[in-house]
PDB file of N, CA and C in Angstrom:
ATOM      1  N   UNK A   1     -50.812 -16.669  34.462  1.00  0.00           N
ATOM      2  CA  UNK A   1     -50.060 -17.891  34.694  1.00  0.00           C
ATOM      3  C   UNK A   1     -49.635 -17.910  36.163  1.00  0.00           C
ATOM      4  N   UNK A   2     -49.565 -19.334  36.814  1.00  0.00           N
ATOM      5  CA  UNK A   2     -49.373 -19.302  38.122  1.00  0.00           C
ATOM      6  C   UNK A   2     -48.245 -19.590  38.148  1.00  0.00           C
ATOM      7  N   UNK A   3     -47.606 -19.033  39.140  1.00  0.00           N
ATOM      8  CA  UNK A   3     -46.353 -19.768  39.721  1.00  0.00           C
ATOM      9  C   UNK A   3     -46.043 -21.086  40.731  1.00  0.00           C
ATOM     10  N   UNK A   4     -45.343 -21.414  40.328  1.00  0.00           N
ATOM     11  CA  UNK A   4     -45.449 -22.729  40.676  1.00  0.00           C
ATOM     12  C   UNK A   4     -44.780 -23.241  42.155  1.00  0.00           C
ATOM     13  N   UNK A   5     -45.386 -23.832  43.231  1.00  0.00           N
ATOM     14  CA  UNK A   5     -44.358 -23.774  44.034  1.00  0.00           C
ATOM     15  C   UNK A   5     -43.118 -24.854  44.381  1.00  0.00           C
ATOM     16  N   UNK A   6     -42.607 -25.111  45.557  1.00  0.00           N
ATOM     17  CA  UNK A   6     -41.533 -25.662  45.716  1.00  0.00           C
ATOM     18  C   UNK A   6     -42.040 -27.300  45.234  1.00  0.00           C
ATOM     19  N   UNK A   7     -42.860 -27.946  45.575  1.00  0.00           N
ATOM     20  CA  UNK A   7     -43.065 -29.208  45.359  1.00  0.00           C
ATOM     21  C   UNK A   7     -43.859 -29.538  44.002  1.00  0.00           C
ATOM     22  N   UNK A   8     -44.397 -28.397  42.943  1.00  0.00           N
ATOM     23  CA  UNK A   8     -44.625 -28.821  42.446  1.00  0.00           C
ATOM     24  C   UNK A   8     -43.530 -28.149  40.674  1.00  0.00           C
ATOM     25  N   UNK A   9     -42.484 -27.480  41.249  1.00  0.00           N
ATOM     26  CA  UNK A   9     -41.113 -27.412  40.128  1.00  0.00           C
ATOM     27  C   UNK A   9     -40.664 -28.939  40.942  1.00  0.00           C
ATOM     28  N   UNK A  10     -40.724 -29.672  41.679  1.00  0.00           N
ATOM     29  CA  UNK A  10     -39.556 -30.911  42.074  1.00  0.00           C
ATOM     30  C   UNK A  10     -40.893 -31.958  41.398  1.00  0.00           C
ATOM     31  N   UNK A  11     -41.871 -31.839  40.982  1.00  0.00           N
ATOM     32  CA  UNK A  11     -42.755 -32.924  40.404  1.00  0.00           C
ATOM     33  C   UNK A  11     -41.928 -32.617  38.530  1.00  0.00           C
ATOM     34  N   UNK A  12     -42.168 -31.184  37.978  1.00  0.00           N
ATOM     35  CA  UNK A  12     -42.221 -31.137  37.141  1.00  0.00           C
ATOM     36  C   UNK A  12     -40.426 -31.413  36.682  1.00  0.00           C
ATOM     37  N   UNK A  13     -40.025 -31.128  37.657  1.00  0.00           N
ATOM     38  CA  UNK A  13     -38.102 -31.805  36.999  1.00  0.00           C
ATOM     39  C   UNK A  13     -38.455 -32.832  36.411  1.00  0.00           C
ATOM     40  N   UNK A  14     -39.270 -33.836  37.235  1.00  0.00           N
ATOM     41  CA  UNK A  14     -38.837 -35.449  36.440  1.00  0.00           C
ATOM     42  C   UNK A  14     -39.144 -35.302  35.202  1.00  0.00           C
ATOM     43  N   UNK A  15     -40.128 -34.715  34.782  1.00  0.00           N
ATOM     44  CA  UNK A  15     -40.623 -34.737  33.138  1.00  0.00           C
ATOM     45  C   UNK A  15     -39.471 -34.073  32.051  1.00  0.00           C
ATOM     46  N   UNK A  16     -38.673 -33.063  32.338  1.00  0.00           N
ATOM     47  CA  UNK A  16     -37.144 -32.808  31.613  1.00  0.00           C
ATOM     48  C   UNK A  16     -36.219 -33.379  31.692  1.00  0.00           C
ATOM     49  N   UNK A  17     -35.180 -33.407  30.867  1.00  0.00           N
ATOM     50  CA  UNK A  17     -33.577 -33.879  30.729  1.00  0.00           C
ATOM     51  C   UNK A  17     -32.767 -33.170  32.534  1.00  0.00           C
ATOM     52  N   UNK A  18     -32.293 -34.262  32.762  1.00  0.00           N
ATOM     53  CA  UNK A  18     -32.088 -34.143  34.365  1.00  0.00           C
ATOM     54  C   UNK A  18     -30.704 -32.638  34.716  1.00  0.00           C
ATOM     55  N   UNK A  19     -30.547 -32.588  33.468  1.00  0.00           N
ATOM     56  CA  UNK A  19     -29.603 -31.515  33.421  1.00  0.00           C
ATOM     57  C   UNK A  19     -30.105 -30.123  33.471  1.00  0.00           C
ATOM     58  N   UNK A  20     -31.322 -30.109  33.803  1.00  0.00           N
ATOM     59  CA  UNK A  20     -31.975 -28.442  34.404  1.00  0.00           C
ATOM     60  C   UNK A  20     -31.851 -28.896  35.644  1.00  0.00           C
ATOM     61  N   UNK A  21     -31.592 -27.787  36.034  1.00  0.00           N
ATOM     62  CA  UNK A  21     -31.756 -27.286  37.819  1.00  0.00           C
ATOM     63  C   UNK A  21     -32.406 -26.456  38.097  1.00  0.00           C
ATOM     64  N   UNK A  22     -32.650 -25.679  39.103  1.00  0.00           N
ATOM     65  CA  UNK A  22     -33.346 -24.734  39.617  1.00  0.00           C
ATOM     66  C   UNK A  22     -32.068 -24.109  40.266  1.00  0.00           C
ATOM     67  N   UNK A  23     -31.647 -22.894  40.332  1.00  0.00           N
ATOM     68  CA  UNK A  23     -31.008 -21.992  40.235  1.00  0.00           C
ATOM     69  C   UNK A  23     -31.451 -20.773  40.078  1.00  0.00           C
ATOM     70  N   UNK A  24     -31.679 -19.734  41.482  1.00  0.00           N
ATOM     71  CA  UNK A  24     -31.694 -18.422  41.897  1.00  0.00           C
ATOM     72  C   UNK A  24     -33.002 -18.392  40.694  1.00  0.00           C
ATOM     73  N   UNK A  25     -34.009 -18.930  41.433  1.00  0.00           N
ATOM     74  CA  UNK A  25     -35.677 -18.827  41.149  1.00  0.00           C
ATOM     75  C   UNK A  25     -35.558 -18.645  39.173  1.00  0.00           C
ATOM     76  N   UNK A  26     -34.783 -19.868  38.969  1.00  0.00           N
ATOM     77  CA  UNK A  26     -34.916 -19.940  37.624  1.00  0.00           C
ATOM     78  C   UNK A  26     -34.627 -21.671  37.201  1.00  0.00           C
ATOM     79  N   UNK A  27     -35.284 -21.955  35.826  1.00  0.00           N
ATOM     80  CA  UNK A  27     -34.740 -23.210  35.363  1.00  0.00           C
ATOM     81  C   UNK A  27     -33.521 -22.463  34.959  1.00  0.00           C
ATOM     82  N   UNK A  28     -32.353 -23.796  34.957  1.00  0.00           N
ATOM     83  CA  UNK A  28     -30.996 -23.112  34.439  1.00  0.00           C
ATOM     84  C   UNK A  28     -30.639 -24.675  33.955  1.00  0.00           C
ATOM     85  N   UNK A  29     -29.626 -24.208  32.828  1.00  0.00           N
ATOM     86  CA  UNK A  29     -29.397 -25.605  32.021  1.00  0.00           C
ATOM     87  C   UNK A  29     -28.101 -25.161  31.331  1.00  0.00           C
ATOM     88  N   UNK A  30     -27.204 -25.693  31.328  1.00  0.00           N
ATOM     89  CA  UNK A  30     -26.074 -25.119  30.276  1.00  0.00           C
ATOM     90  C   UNK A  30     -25.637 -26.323  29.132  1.00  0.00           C
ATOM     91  N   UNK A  31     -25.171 -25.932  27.841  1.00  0.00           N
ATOM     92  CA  UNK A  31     -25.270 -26.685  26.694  1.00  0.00           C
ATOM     93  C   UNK A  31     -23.933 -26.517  26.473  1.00  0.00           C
ATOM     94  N   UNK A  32     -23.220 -27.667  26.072  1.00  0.00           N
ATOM     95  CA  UNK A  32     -21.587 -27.307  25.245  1.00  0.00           C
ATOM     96  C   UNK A  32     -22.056 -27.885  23.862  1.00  0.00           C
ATOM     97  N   UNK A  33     -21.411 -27.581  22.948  1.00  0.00           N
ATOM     98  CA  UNK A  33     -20.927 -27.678  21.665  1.00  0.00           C
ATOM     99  C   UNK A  33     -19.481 -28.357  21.324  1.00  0.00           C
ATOM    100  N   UNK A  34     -19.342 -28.708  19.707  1.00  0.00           N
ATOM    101  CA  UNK A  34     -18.465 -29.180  19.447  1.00  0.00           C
ATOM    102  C   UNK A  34     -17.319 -27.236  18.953  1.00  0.00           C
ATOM    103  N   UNK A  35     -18.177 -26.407  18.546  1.00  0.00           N
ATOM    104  CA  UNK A  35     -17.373 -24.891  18.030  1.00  0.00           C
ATOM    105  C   UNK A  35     -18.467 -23.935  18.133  1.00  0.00           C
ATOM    106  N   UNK A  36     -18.273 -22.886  17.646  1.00  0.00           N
ATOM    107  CA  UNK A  36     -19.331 -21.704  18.052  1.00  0.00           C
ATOM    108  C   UNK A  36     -20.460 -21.747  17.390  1.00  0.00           C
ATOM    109  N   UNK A  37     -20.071 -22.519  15.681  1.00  0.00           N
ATOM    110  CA  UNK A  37     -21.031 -22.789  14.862  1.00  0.00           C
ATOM    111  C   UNK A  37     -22.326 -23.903  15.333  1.00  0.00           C
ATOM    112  N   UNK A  38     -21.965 -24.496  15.914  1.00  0.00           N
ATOM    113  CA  UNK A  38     -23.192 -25.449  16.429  1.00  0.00           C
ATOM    114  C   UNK A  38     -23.849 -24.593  17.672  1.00  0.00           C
ATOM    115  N   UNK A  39     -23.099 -24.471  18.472  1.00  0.00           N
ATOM    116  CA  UNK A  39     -23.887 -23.542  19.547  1.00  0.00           C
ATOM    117  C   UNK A  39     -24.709 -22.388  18.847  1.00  0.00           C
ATOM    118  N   UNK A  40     -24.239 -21.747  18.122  1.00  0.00           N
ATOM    119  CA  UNK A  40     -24.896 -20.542  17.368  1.00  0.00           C
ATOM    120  C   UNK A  40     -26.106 -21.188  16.678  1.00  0.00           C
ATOM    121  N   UNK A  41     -26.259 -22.210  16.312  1.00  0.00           N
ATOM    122  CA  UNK A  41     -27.340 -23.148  15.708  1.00  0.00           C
ATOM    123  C   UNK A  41     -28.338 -23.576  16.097  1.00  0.00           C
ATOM    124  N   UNK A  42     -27.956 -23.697  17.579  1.00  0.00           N
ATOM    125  CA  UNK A  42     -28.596 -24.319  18.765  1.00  0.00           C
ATOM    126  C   UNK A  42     -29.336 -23.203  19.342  1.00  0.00           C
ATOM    127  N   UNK A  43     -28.573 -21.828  19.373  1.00  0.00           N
ATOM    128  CA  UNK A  43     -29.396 -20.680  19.386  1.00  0.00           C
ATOM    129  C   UNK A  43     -30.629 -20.281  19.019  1.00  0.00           C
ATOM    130  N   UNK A  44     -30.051 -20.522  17.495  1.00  0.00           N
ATOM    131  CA  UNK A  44     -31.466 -20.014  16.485  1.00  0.00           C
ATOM    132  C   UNK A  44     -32.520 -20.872  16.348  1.00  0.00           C
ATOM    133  N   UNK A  45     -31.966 -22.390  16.472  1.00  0.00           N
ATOM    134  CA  UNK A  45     -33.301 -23.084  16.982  1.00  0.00           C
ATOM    135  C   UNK A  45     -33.815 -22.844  17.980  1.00  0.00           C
ATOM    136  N   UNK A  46     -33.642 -22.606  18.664  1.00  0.00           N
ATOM    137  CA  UNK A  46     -34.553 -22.331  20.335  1.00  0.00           C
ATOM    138  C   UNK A  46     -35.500 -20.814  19.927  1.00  0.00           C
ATOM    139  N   UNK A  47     -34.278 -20.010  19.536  1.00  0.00           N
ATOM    140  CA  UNK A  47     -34.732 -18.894  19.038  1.00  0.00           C
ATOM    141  C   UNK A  47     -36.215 -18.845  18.140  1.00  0.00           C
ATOM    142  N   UNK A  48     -36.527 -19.824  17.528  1.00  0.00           N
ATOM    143  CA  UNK A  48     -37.791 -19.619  16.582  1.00  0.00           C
ATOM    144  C   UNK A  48     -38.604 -20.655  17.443  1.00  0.00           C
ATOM    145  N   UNK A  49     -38.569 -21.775  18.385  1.00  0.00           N
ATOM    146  CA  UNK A  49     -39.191 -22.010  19.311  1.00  0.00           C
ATOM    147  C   UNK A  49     -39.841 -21.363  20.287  1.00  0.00           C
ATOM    148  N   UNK A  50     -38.723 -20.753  20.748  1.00  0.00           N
ATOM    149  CA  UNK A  50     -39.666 -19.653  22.095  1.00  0.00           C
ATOM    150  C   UNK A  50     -40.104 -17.870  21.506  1.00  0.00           C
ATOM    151  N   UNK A  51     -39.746 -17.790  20.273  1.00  0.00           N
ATOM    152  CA  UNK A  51     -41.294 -16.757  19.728  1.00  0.00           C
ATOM    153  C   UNK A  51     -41.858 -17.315  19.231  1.00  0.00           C
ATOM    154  N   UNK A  52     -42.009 -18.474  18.461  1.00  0.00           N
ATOM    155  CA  UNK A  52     -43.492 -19.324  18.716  1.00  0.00           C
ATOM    156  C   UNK A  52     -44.579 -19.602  19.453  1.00  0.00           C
ATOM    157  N   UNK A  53     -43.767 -20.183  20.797  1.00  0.00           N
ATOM    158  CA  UNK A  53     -44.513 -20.101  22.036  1.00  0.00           C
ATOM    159  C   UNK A  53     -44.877 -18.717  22.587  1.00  0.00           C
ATOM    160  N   UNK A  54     -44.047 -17.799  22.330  1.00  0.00           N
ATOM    161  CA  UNK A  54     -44.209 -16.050  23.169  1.00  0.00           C
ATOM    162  C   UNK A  54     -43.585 -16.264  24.254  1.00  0.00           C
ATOM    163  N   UNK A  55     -42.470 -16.804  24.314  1.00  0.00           N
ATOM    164  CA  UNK A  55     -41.964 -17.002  25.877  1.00  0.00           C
ATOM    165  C   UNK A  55     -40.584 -17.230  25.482  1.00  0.00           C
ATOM    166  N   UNK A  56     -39.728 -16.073  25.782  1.00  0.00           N
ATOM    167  CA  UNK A  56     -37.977 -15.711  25.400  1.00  0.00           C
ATOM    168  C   UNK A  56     -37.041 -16.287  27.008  1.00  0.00           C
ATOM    169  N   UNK A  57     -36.276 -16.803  26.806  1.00  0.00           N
ATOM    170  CA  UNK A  57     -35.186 -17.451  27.548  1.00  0.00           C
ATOM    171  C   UNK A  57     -34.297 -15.987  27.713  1.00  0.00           C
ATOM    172  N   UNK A  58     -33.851 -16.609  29.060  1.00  0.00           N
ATOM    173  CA  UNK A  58     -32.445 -15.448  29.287  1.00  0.00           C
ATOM    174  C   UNK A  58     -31.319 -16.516  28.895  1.00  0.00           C
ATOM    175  N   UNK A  59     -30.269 -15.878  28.042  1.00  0.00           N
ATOM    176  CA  UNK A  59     -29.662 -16.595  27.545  1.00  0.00           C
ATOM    177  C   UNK A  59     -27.655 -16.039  27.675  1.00  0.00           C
ATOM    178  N   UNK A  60     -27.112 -17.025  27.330  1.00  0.00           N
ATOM    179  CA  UNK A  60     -25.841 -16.240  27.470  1.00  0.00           C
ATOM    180  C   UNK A  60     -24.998 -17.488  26.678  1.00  0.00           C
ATOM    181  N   UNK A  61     -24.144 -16.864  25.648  1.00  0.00           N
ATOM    182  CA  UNK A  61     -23.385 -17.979  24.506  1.00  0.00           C
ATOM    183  C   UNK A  61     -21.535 -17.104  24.813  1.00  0.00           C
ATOM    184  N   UNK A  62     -20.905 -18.570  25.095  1.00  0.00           N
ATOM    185  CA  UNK A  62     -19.320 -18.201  25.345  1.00  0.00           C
ATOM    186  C   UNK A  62     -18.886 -19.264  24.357  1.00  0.00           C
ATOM    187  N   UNK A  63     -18.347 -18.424  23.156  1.00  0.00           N
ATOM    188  CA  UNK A  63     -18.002 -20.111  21.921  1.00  0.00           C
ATOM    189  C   UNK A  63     -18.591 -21.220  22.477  1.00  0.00           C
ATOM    190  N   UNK A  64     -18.428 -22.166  22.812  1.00  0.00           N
ATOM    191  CA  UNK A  64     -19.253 -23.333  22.609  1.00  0.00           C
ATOM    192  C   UNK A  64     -20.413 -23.817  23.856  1.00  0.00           C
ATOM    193  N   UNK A  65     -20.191 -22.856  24.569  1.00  0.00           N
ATOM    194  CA  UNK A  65     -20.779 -23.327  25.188  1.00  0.00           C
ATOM    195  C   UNK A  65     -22.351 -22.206  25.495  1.00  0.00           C
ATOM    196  N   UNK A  66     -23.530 -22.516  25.895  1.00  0.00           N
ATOM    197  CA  UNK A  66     -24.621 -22.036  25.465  1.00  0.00           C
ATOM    198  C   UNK A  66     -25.288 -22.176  27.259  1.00  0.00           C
ATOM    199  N   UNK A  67     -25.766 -20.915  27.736  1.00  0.00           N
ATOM    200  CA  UNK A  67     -26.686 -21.236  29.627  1.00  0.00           C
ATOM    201  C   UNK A  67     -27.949 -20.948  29.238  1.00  0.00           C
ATOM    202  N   UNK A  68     -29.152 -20.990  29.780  1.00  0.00           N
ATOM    203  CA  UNK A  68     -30.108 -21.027  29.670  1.00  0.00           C
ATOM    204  C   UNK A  68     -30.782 -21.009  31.027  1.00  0.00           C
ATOM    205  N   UNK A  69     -31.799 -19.938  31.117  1.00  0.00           N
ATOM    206  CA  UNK A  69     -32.689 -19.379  32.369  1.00  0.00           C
ATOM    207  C   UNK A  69     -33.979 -18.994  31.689  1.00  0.00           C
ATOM    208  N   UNK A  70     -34.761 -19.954  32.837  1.00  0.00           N
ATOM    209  CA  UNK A  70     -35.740 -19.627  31.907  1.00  0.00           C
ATOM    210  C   UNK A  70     -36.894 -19.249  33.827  1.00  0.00           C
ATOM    211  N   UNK A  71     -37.664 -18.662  33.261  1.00  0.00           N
ATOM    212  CA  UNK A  71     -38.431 -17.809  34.620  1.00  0.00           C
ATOM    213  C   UNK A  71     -39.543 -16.998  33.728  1.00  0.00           C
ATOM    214  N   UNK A  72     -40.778 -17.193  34.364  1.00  0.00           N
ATOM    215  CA  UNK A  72     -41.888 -16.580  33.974  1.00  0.00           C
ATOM    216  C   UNK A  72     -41.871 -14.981  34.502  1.00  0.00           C
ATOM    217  N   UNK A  73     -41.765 -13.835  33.784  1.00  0.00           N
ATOM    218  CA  UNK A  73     -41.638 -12.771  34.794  1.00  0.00           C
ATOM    219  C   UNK A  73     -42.863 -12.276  34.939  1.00  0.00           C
ATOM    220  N   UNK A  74     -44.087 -12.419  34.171  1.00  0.00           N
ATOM    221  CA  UNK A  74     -45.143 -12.353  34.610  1.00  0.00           C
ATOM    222  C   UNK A  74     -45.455 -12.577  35.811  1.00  0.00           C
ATOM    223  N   UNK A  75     -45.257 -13.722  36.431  1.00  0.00           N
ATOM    224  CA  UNK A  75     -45.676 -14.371  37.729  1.00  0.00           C
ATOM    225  C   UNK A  75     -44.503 -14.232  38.772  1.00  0.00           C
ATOM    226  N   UNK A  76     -43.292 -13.766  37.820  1.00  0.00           N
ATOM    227  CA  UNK A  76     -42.147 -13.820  38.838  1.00  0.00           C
ATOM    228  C   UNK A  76     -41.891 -15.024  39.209  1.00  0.00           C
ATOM    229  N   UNK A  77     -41.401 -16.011  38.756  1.00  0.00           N
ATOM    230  CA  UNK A  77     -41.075 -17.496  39.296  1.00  0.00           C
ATOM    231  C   UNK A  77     -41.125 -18.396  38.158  1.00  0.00           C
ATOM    232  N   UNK A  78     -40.867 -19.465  38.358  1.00  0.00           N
ATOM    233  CA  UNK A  78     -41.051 -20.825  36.942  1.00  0.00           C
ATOM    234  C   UNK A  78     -42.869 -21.182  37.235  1.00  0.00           C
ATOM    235  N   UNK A  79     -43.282 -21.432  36.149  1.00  0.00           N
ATOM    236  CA  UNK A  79     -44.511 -21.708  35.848  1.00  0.00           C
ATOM    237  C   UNK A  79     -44.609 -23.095  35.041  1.00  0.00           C
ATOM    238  N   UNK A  80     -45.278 -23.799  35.050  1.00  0.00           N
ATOM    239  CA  UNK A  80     -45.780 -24.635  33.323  1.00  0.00           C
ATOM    240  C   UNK A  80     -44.898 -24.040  32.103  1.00  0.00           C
ATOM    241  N   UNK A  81     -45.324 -22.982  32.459  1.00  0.00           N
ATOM    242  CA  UNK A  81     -44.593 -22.238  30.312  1.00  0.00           C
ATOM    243  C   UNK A  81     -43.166 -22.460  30.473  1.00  0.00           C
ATOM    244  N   UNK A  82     -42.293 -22.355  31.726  1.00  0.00           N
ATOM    245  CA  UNK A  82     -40.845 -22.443  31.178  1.00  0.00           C
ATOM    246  C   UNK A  82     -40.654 -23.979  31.294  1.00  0.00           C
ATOM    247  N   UNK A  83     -41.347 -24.792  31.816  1.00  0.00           N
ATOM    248  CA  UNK A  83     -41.275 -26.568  31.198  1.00  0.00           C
ATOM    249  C   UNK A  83     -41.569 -26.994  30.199  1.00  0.00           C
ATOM    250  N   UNK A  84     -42.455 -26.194  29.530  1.00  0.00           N
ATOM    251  CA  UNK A  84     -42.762 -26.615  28.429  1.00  0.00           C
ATOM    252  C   UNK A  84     -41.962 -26.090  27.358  1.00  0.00           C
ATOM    253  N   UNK A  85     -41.221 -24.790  27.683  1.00  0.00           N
ATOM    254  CA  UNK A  85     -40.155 -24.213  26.726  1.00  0.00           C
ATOM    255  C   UNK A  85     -38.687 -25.401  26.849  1.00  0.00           C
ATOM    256  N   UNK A  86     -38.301 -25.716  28.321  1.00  0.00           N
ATOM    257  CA  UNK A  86     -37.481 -26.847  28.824  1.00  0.00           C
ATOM    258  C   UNK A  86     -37.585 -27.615  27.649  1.00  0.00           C
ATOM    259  N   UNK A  87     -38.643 -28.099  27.710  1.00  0.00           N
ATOM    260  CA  UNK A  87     -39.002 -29.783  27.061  1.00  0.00           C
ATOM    261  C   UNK A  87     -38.428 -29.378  25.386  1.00  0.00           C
ATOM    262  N   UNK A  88     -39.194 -28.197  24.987  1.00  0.00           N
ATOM    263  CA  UNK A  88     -38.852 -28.103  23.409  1.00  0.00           C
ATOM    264  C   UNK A  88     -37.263 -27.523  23.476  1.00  0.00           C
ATOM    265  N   UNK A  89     -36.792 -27.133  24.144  1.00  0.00           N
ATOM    266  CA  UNK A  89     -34.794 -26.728  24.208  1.00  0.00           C
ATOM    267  C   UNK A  89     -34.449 -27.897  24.180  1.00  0.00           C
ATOM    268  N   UNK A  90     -34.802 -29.268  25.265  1.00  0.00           N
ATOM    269  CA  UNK A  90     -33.970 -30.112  24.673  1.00  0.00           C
ATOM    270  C   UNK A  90     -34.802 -31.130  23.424  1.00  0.00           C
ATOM    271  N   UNK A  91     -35.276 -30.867  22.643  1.00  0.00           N
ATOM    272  CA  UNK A  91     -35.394 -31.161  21.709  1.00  0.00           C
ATOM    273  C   UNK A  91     -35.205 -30.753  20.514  1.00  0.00           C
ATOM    274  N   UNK A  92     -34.462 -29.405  20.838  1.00  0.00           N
ATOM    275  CA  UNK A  92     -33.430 -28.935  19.906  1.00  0.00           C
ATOM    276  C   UNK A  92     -32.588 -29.390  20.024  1.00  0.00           C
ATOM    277  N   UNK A  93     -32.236 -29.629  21.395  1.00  0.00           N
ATOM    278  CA  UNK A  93     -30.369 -30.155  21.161  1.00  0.00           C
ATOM    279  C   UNK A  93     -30.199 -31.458  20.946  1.00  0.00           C
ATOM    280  N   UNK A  94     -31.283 -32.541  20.927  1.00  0.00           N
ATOM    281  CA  UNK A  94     -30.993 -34.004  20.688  1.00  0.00           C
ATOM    282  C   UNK A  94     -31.277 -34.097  19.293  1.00  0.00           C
ATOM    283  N   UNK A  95     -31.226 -33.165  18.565  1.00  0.00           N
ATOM    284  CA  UNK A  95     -31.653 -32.913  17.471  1.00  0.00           C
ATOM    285  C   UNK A  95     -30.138 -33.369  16.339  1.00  0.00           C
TER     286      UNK A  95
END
């Protein structure tokens, strides 16, 4: 998998929810909740998404609220695979 460079992670933003950024050579996205129980929910969906795909998120859950980094370490950098993991996270959470 290639890594992707500067102009073409600023092509692939437009295609996600505008609430990823790029942050210290990672997609980064943070999620709030209404209590821990929905965030924890929001977890395990993503959770059976990205071992589906074979491609695990760095993740970090504070009660309601849920961050998300996502970085190819294969290639060392964001690739295709963490947009396409992007795209299916927020389609857990509009869920």
């Amino acid at each position: 998998m290639k890594r992707l460079n500067e102009q073409e992670i600023q092509d692939n933003l437009a295609g996600i929810d505008s609430d990823w950024i790029v942050k210290a050579n990672f997609l980064h996205r943070e999620f709030l909740f209404k209590d821990f129980v929905e965030a924890f929910s929001f977890i395990t969906a993503v959770a059976l998404v990205a071992e589906k795909a074979s491609h695990h998120p760095n993740w970090k859950n504070t009660y309601n609220k849920v961050t998300i980094d996502l970085s190819t370490h294969d290639a060392d950098g964001i690739t295709t695979k963490d947009f396409d993991l992007a795209k299916a996270i927020d389609k857990c959470y509009k869920k």
